[in-house]
C-alpha atoms as a PDB file:
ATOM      1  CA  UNK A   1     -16.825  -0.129  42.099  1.00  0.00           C
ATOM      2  CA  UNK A   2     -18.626  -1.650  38.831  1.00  0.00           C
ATOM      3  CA  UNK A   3     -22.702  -1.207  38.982  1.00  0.00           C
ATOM      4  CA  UNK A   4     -24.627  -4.043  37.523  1.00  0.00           C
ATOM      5  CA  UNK A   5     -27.224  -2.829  35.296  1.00  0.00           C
ATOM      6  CA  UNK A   6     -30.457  -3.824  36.241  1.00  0.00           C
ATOM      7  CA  UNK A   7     -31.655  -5.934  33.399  1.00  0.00           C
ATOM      8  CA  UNK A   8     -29.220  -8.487  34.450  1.00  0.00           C
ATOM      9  CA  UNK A   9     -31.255 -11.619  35.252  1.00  0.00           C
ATOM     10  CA  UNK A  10     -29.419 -14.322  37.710  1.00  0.00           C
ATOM     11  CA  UNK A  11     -30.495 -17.929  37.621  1.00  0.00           C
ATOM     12  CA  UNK A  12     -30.354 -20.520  40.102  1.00  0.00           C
ATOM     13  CA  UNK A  13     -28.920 -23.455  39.593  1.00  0.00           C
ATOM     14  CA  UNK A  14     -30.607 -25.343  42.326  1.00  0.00           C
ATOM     15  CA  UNK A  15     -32.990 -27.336  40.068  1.00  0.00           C
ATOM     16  CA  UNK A  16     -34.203 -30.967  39.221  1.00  0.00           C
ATOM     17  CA  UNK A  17     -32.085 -32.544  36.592  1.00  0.00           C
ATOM     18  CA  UNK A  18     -30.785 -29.276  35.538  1.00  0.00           C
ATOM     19  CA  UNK A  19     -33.143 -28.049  33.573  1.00  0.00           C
ATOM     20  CA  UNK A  20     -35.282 -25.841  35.331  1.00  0.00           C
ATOM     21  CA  UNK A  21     -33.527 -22.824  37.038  1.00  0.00           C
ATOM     22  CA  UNK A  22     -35.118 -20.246  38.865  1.00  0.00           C
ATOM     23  CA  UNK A  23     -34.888 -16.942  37.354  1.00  0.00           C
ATOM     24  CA  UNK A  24     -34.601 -14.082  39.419  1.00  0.00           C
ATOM     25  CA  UNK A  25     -33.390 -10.450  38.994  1.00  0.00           C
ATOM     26  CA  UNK A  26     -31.232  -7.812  40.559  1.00  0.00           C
ATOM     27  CA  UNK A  27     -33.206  -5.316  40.852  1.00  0.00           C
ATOM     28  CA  UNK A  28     -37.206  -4.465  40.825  1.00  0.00           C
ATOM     29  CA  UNK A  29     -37.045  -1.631  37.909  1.00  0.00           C
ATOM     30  CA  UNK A  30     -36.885  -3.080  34.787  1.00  0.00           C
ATOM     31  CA  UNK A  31     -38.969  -0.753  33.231  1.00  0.00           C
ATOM     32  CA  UNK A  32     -36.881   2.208  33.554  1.00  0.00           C
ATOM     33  CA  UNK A  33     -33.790   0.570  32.333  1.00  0.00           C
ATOM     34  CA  UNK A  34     -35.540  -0.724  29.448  1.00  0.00           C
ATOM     35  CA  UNK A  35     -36.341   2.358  27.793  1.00  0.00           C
ATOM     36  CA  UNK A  36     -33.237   4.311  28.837  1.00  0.00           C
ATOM     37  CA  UNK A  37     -31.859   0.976  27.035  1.00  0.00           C
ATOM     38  CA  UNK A  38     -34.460   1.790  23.695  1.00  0.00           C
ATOM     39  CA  UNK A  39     -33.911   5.371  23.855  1.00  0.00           C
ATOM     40  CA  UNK A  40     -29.980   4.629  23.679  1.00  0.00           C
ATOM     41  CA  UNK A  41     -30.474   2.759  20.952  1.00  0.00           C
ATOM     42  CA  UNK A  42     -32.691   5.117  18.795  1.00  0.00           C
ATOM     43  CA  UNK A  43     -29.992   8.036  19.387  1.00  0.00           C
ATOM     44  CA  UNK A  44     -27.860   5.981  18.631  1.00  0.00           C
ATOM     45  CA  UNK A  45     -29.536   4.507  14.874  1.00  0.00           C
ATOM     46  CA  UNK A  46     -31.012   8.225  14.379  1.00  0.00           C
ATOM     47  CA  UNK A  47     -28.606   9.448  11.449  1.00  0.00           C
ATOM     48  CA  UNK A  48     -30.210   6.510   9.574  1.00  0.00           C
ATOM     49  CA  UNK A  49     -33.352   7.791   8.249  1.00  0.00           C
ATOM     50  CA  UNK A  50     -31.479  11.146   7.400  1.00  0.00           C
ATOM     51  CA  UNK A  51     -29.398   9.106   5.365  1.00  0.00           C
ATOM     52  CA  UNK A  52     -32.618   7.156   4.090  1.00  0.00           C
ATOM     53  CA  UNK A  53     -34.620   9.989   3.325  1.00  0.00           C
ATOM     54  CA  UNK A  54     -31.868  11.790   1.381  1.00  0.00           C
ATOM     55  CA  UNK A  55     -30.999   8.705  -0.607  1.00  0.00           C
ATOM     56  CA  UNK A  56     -34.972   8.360  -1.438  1.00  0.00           C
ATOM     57  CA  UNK A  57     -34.547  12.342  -2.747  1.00  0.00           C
ATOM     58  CA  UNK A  58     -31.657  11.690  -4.796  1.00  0.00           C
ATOM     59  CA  UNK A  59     -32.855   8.630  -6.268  1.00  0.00           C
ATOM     60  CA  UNK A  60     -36.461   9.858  -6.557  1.00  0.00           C
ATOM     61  CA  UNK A  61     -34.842  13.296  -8.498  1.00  0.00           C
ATOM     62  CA  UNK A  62     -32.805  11.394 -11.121  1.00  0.00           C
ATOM     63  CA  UNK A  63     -35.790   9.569 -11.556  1.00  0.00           C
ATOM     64  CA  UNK A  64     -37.801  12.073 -12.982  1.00  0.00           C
ATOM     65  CA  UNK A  65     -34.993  13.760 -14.452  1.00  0.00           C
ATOM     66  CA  UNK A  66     -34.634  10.754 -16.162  1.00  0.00           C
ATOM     67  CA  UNK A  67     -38.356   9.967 -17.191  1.00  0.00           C
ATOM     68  CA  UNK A  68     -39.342  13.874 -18.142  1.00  0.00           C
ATOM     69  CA  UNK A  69     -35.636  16.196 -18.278  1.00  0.00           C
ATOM     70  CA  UNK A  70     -37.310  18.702 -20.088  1.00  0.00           C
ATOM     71  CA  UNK A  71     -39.463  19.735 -16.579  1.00  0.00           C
ATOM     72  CA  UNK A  72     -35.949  19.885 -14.723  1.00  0.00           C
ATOM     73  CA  UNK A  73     -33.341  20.813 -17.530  1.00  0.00           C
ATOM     74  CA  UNK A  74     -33.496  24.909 -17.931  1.00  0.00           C
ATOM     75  CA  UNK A  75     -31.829  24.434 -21.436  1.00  0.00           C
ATOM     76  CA  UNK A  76     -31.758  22.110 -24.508  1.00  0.00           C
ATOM     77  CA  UNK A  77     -29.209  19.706 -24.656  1.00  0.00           C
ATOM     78  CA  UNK A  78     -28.019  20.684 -28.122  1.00  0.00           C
ATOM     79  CA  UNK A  79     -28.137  24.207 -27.911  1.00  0.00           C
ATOM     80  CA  UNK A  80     -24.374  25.262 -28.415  1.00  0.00           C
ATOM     81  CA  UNK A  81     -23.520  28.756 -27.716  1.00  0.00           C
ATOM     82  CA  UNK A  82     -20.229  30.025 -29.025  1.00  0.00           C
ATOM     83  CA  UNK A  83     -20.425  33.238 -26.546  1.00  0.00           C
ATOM     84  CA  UNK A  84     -20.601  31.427 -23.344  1.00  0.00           C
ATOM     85  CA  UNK A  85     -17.319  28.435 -24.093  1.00  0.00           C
ATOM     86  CA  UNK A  86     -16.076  27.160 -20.589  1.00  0.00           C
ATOM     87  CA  UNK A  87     -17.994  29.354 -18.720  1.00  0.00           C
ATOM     88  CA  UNK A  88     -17.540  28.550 -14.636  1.00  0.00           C
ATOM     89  CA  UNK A  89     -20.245  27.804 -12.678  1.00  0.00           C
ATOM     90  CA  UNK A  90     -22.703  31.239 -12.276  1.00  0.00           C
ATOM     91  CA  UNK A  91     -26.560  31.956 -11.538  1.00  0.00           C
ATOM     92  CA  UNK A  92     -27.628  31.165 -15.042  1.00  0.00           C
ATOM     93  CA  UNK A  93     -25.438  28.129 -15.542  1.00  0.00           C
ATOM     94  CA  UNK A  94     -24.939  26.298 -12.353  1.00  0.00           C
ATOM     95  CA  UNK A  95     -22.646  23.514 -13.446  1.00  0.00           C
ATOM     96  CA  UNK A  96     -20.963  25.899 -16.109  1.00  0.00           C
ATOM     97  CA  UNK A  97     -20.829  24.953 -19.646  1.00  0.00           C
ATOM     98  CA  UNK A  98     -18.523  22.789 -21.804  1.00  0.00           C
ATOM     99  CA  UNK A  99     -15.912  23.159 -24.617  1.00  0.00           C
ATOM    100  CA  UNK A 100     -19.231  24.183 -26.689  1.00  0.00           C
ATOM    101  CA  UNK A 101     -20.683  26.222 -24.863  1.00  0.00           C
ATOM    102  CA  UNK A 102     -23.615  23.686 -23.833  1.00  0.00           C
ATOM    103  CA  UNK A 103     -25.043  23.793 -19.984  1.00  0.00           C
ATOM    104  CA  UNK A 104     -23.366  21.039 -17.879  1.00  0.00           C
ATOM    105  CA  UNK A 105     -26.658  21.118 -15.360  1.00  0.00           C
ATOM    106  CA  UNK A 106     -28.483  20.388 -18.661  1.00  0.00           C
ATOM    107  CA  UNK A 107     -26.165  17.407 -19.991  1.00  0.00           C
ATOM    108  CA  UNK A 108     -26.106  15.853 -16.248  1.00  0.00           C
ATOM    109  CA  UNK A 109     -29.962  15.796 -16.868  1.00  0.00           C
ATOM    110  CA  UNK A 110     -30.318  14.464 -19.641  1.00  0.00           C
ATOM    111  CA  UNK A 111     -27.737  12.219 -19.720  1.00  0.00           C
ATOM    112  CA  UNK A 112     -29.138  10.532 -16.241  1.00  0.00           C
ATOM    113  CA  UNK A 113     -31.915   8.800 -19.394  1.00  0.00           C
ATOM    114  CA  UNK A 114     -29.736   6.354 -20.544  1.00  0.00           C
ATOM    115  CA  UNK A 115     -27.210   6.084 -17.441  1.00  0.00           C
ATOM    116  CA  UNK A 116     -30.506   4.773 -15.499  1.00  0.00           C
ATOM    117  CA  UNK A 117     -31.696   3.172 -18.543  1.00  0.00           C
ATOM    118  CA  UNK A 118     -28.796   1.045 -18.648  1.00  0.00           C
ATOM    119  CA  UNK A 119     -28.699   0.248 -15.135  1.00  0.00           C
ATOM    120  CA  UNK A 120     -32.053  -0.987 -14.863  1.00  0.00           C
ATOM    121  CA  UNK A 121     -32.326  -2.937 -18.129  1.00  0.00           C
ATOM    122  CA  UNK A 122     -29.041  -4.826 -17.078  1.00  0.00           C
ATOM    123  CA  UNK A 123     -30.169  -5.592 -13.592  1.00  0.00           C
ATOM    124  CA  UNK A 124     -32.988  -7.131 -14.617  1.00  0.00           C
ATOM    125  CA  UNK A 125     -31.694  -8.991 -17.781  1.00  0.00           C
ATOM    126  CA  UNK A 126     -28.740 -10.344 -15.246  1.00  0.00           C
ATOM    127  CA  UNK A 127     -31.079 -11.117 -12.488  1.00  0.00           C
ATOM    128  CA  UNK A 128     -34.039 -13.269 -14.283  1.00  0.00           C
ATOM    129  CA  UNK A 129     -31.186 -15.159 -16.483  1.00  0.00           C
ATOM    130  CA  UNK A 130     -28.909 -15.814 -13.604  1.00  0.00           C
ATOM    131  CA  UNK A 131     -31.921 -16.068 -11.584  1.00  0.00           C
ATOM    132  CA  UNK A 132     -33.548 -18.554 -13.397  1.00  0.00           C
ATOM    133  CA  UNK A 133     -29.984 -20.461 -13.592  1.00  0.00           C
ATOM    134  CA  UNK A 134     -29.627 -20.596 -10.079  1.00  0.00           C
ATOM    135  CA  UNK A 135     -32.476 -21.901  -9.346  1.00  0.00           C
ATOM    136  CA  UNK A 136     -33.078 -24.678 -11.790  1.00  0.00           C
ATOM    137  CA  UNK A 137     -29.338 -25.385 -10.465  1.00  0.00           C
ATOM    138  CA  UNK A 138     -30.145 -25.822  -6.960  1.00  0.00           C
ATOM    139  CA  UNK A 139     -33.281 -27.081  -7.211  1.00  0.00           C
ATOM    140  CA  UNK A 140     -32.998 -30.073  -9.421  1.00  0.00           C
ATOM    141  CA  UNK A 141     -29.090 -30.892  -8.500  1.00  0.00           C
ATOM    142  CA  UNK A 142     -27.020 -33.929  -9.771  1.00  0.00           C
ATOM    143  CA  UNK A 143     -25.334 -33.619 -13.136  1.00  0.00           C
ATOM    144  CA  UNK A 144     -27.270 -30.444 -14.186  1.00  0.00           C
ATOM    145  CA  UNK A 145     -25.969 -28.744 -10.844  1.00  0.00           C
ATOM    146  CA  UNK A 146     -22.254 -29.589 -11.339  1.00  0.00           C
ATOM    147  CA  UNK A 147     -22.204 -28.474 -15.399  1.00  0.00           C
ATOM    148  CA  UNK A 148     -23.660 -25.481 -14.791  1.00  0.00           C
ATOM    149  CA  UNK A 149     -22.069 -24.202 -11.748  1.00  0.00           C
ATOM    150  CA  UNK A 150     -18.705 -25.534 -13.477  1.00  0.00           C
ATOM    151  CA  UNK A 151     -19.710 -22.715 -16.467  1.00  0.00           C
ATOM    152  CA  UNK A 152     -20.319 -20.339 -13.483  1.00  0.00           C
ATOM    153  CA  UNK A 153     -17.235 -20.934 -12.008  1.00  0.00           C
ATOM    154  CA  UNK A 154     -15.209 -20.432 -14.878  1.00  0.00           C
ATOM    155  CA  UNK A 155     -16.632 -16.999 -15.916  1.00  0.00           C
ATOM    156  CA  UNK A 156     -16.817 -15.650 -11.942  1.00  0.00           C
ATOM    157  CA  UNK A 157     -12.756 -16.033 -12.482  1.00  0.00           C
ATOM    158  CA  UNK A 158     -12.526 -13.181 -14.907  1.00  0.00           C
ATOM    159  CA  UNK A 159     -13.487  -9.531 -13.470  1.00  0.00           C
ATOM    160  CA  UNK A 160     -16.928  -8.678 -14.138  1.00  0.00           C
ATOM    161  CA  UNK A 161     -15.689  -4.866 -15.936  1.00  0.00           C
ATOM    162  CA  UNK A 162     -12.879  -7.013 -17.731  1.00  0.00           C
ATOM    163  CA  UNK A 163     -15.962  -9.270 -18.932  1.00  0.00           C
ATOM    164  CA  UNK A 164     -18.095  -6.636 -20.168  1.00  0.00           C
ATOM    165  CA  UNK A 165     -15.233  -4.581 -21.886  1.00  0.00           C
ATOM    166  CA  UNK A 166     -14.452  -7.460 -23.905  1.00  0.00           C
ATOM    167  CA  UNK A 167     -18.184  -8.238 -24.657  1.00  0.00           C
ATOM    168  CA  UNK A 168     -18.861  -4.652 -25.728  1.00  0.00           C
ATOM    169  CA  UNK A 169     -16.044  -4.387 -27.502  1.00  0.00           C
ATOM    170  CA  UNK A 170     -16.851  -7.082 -29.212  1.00  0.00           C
ATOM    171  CA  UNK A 171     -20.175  -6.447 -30.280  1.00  0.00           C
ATOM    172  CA  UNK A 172     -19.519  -2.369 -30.807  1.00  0.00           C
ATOM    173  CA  UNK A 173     -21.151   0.699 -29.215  1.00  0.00           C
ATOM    174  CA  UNK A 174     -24.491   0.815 -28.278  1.00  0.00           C
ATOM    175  CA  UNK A 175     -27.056   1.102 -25.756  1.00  0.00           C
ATOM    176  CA  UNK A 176     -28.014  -2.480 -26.328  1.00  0.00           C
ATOM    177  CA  UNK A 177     -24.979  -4.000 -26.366  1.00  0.00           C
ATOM    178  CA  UNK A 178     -23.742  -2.045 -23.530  1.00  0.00           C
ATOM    179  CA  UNK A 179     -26.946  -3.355 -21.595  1.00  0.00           C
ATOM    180  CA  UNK A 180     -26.079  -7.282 -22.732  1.00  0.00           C
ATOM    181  CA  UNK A 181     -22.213  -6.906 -21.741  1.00  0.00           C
ATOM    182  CA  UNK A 182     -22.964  -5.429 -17.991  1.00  0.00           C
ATOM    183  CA  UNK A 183     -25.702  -8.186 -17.654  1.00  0.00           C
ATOM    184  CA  UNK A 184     -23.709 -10.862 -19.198  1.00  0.00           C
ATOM    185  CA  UNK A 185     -21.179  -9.872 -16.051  1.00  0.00           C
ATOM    186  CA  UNK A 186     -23.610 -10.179 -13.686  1.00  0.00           C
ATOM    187  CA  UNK A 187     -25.273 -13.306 -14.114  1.00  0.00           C
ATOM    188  CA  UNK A 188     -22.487 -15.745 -12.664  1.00  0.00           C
ATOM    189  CA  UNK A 189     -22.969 -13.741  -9.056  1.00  0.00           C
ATOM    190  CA  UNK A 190     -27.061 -14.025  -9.199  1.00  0.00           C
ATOM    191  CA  UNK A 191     -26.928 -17.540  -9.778  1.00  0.00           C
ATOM    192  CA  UNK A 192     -24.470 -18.147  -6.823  1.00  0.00           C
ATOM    193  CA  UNK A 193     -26.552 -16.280  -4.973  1.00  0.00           C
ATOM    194  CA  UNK A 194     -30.215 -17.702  -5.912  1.00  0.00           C
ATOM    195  CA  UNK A 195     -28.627 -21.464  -5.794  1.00  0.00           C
ATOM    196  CA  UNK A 196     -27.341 -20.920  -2.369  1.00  0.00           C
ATOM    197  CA  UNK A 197     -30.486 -19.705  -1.518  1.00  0.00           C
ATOM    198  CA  UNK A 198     -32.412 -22.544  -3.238  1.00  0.00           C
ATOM    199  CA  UNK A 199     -30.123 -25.384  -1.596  1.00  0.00           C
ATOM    200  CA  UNK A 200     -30.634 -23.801   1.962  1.00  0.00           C
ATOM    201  CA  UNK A 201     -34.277 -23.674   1.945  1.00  0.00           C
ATOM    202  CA  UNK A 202     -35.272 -26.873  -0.154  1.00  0.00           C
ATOM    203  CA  UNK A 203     -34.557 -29.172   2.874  1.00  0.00           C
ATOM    204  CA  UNK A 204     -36.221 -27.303   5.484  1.00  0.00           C
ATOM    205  CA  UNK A 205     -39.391 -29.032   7.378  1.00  0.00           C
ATOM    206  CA  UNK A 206     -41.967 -27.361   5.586  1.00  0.00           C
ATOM    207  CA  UNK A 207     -40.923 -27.865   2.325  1.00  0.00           C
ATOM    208  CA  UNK A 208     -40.763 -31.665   2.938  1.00  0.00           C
ATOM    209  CA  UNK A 209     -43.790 -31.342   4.674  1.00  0.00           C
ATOM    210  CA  UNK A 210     -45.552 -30.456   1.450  1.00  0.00           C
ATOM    211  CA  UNK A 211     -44.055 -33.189  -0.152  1.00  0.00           C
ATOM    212  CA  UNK A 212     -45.116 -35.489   2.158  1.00  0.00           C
ATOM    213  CA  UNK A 213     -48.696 -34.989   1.599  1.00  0.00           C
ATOM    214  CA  UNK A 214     -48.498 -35.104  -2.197  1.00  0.00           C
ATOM    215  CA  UNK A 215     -47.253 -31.831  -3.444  1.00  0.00           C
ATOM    216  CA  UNK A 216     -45.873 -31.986  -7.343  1.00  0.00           C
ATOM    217  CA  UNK A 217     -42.204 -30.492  -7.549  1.00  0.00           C
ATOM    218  CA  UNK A 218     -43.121 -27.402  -9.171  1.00  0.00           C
ATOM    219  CA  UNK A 219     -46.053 -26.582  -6.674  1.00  0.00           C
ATOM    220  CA  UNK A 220     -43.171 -27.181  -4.096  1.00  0.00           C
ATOM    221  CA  UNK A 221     -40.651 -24.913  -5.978  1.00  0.00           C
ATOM    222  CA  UNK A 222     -42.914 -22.401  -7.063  1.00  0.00           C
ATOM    223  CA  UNK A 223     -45.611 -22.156  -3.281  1.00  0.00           C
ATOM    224  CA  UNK A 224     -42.813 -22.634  -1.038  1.00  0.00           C
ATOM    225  CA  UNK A 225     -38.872 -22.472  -2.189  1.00  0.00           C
ATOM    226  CA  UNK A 226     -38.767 -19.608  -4.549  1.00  0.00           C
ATOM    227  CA  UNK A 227     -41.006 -17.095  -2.289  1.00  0.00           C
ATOM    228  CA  UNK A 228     -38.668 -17.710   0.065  1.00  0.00           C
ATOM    229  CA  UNK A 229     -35.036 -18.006  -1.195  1.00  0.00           C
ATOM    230  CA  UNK A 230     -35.358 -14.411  -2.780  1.00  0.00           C
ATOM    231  CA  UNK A 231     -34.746 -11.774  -0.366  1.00  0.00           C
ATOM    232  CA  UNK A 232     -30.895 -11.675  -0.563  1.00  0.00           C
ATOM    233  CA  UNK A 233     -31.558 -12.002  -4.154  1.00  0.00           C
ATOM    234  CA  UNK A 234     -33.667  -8.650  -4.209  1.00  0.00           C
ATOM    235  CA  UNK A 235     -31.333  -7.071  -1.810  1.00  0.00           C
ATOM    236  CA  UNK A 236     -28.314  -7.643  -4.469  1.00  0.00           C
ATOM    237  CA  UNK A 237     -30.407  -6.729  -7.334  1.00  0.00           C
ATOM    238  CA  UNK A 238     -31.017  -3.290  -5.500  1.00  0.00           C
ATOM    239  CA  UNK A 239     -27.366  -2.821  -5.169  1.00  0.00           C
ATOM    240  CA  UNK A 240     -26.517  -4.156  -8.277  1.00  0.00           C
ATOM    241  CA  UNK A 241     -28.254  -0.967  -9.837  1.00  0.00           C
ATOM    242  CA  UNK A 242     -25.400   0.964  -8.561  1.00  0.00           C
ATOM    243  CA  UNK A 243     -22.525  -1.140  -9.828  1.00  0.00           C
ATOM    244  CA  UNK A 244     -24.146  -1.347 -13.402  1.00  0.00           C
ATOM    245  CA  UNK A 245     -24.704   2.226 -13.911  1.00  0.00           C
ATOM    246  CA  UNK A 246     -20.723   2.740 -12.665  1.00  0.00           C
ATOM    247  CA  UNK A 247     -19.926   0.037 -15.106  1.00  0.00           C
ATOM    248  CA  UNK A 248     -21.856   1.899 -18.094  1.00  0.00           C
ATOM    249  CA  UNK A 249     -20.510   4.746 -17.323  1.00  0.00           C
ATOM    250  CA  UNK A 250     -16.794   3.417 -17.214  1.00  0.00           C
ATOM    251  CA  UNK A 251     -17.751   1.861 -20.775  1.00  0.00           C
ATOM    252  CA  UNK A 252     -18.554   5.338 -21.994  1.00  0.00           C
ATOM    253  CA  UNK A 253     -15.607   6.850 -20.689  1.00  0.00           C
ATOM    254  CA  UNK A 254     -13.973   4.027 -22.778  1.00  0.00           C
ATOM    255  CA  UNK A 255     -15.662   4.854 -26.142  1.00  0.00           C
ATOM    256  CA  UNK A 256     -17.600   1.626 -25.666  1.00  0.00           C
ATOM    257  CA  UNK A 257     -20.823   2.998 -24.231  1.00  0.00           C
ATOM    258  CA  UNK A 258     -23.911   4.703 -25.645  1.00  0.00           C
ATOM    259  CA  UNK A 259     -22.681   6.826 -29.111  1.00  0.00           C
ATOM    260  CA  UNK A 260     -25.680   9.581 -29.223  1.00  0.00           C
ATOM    261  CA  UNK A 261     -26.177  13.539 -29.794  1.00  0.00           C
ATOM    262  CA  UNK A 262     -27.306  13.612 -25.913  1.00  0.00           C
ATOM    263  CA  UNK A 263     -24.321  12.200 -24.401  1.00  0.00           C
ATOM    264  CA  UNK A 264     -24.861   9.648 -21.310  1.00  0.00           C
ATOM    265  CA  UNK A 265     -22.729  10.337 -17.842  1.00  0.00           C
ATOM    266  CA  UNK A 266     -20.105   8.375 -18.379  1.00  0.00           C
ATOM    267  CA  UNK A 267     -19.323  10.213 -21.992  1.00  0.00           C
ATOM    268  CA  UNK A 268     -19.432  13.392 -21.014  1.00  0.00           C
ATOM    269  CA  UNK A 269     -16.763  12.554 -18.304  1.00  0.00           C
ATOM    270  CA  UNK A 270     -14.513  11.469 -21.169  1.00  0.00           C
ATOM    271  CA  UNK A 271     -15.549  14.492 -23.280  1.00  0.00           C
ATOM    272  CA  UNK A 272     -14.199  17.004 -20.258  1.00  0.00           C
ATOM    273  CA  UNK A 273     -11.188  14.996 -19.203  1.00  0.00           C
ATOM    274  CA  UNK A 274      -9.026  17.307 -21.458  1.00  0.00           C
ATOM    275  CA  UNK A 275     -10.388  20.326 -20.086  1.00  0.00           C
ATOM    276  CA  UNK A 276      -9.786  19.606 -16.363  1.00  0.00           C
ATOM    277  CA  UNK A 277      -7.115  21.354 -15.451  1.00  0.00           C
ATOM    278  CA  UNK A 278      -8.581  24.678 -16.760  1.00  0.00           C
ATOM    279  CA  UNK A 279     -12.432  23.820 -16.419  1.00  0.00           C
ATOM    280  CA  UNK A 280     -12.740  21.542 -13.455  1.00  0.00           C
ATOM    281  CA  UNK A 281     -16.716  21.586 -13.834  1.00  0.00           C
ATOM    282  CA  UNK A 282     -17.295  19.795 -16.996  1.00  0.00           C
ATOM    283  CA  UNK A 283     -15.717  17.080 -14.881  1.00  0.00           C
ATOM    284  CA  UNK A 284     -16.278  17.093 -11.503  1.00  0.00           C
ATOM    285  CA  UNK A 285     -20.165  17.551 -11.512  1.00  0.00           C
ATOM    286  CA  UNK A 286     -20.877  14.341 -13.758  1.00  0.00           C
ATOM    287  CA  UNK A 287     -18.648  12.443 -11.378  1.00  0.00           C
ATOM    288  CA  UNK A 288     -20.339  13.640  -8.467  1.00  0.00           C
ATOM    289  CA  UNK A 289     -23.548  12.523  -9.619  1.00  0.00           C
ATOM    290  CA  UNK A 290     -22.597   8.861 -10.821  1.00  0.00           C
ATOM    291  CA  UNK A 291     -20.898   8.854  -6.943  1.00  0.00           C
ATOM    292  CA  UNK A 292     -23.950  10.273  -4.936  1.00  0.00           C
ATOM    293  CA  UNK A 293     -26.594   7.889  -7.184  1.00  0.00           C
ATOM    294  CA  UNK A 294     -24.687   5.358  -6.587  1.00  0.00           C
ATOM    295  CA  UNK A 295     -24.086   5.742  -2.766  1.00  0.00           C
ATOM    296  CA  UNK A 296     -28.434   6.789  -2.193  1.00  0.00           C
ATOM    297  CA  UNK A 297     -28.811   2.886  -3.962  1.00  0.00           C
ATOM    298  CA  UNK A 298     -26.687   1.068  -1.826  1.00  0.00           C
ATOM    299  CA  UNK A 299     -27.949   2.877   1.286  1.00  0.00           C
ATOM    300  CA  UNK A 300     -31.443   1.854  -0.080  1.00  0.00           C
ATOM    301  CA  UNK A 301     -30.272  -1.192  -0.512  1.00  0.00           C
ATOM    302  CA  UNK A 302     -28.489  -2.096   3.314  1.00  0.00           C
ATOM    303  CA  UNK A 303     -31.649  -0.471   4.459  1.00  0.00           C
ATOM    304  CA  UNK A 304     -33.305  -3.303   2.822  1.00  0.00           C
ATOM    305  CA  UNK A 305     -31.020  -5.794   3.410  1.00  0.00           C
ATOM    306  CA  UNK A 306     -31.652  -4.848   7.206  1.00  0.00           C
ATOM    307  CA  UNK A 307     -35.405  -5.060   6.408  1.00  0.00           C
ATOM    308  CA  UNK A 308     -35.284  -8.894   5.285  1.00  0.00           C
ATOM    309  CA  UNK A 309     -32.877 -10.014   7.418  1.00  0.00           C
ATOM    310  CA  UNK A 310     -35.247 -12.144   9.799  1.00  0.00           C
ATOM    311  CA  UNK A 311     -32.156 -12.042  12.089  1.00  0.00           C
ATOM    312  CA  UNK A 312     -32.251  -8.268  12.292  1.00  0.00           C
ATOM    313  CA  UNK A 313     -35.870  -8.005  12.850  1.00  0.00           C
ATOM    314  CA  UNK A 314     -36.416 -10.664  15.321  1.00  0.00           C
ATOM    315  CA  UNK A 315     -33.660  -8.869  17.343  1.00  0.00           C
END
């Protein structure tokens, strides 16, 4: 025989009109079934800040690996040593060394400079141009709206890594460029994004309440849509971090990427490839930091997804 849980609430139907009911429970103890409910609930959502907190230390590492890799690297990036080729993974070398006898810990280091370097710039190159589209877009409508989401449409049609391989093939190997192609592949989704945003919220009752008592359209746009159209805009450009940094680094594998002495992640993946069936490391280490960055950003990024959503919290 099925129990009914206690926080079950029965209503009577027996009102005037219909519209009032009487609302009764099944049982007097609410408050015990409430936080067995709460306490379910917590057990059940506590692997998330684990997962939080290690995505913050990962991120937060390459970070300052990336800003000062000479406190975290225990070598120089050049130093070559003839003795030591292909060396497996040991005490004094913990991700081995390459085909020049160079530290693989030190080139994952390093190289996390212009892997985050590229992420970043292109994020935010993609995000305020297709930002900015978007927005004028939705905001002002009529002819202006349909031509430009027609030149959105047409370039969302062609994959966004097939869009920046031609772009940086095009325009040759460099950080630069490389930044330019990944952003020009990006902007067609962050104007989607910030227009649907921009349409949904424009007609809403305080927005044409400030028009109502006089507002100018910018004062409108700038007080009232824009602050709040751009939390699933933020959430993306989180993520987006991730994606860019696996597109640079597929650009490098490519020969497209960043051309230096200090290779990026992405080149020295390429660099190793031949080696992989008799020195594993030189590949697998770089790989497995491009995949664990890029996991710790979109984790950071649901987290704040989950954050914003006004669904979510009001729940």
């Amino acid at each position: 025989m099925s129990r009914i849980p206690s926080s079950i609430r029965v209503f009577d139907g027996r009102s005037k009109g219909g519209t009032e009911m009487k609302e009764t429970t099944m049982n007097k103890p609410l408050g015990t079934t409430t936080v067995l409910l709460k306490r379910y609930q917590l057990k059940r959502l506590d692997p998330t800040p684990f997962f939080l907190f290690g995505a913050g230390l990962v991120v937060m590492f390459l970070s300052i690996c990336a800003i000062a890799p000479q406190w975290v690297a225990p070598y120089s990036p050049t130093m070559i040593d003839p003795t030591k080729l292909l060396q497996p993974p040991s005490a004094s070398h913990l991700f081995g060394t390459d085909y020049f006898g160079r530290d693989v810990f030190t080139l994952v280091i390093y190289g996390s400079r212009d892997s985050l370097l590229i992420g970043l710039a292109s994020v935010v190159v993609g995000g305020v141009v297709g930002g900015v589209l978007g927005a004028i877009s939705g905001y002002v409508g009529g002819l202006l709206d349909l031509f430009l989401m027609r030149i959105i449409e047409v370039l969302m049609t062609i994959p966004g890594i097939l869009l920046a391989l031609a772009i940086a093939a095009a325009m040759g190997p460099s950080t630069l460029n490389v930044v330019l192609a990944i952003a020009a592949a990006t902007i067609p989704r962050y104007a989607r994004v910030m227009r649907s945003q921009i349409l949904s919220v424009k007609h809403r009752s305080y927005v044409l309440a400030s028009r109502s008592i006089g507002s100018s359209g910018f004062r409108v746009f700038w007080k009232h849509v824009l602050p709040n159209s751009t939390a699933p805009f933020l959430v993306m450009a989180t993520i987006g971090i991730g994606t860019s940094i696996l597109t640079g680094s597929s650009l490098s594998f490519l020969g497209l990427g960043v051309i230096k002495e200090i290779p990026d992640w992405g080149t020295v993946l390429s660099q190793g490839r031949g080696y992989l069936t008799v020195a594993w490391w030189v590949c697998t280490f770089p790989g497995l930091t491009i995949a664990l960055f890029v996991l710790s950003v979109n984790v950071i990024g649901d987290r704040i997804r989950d954050v914003l959503d006004p669904r979510k919290s009001n729940g």
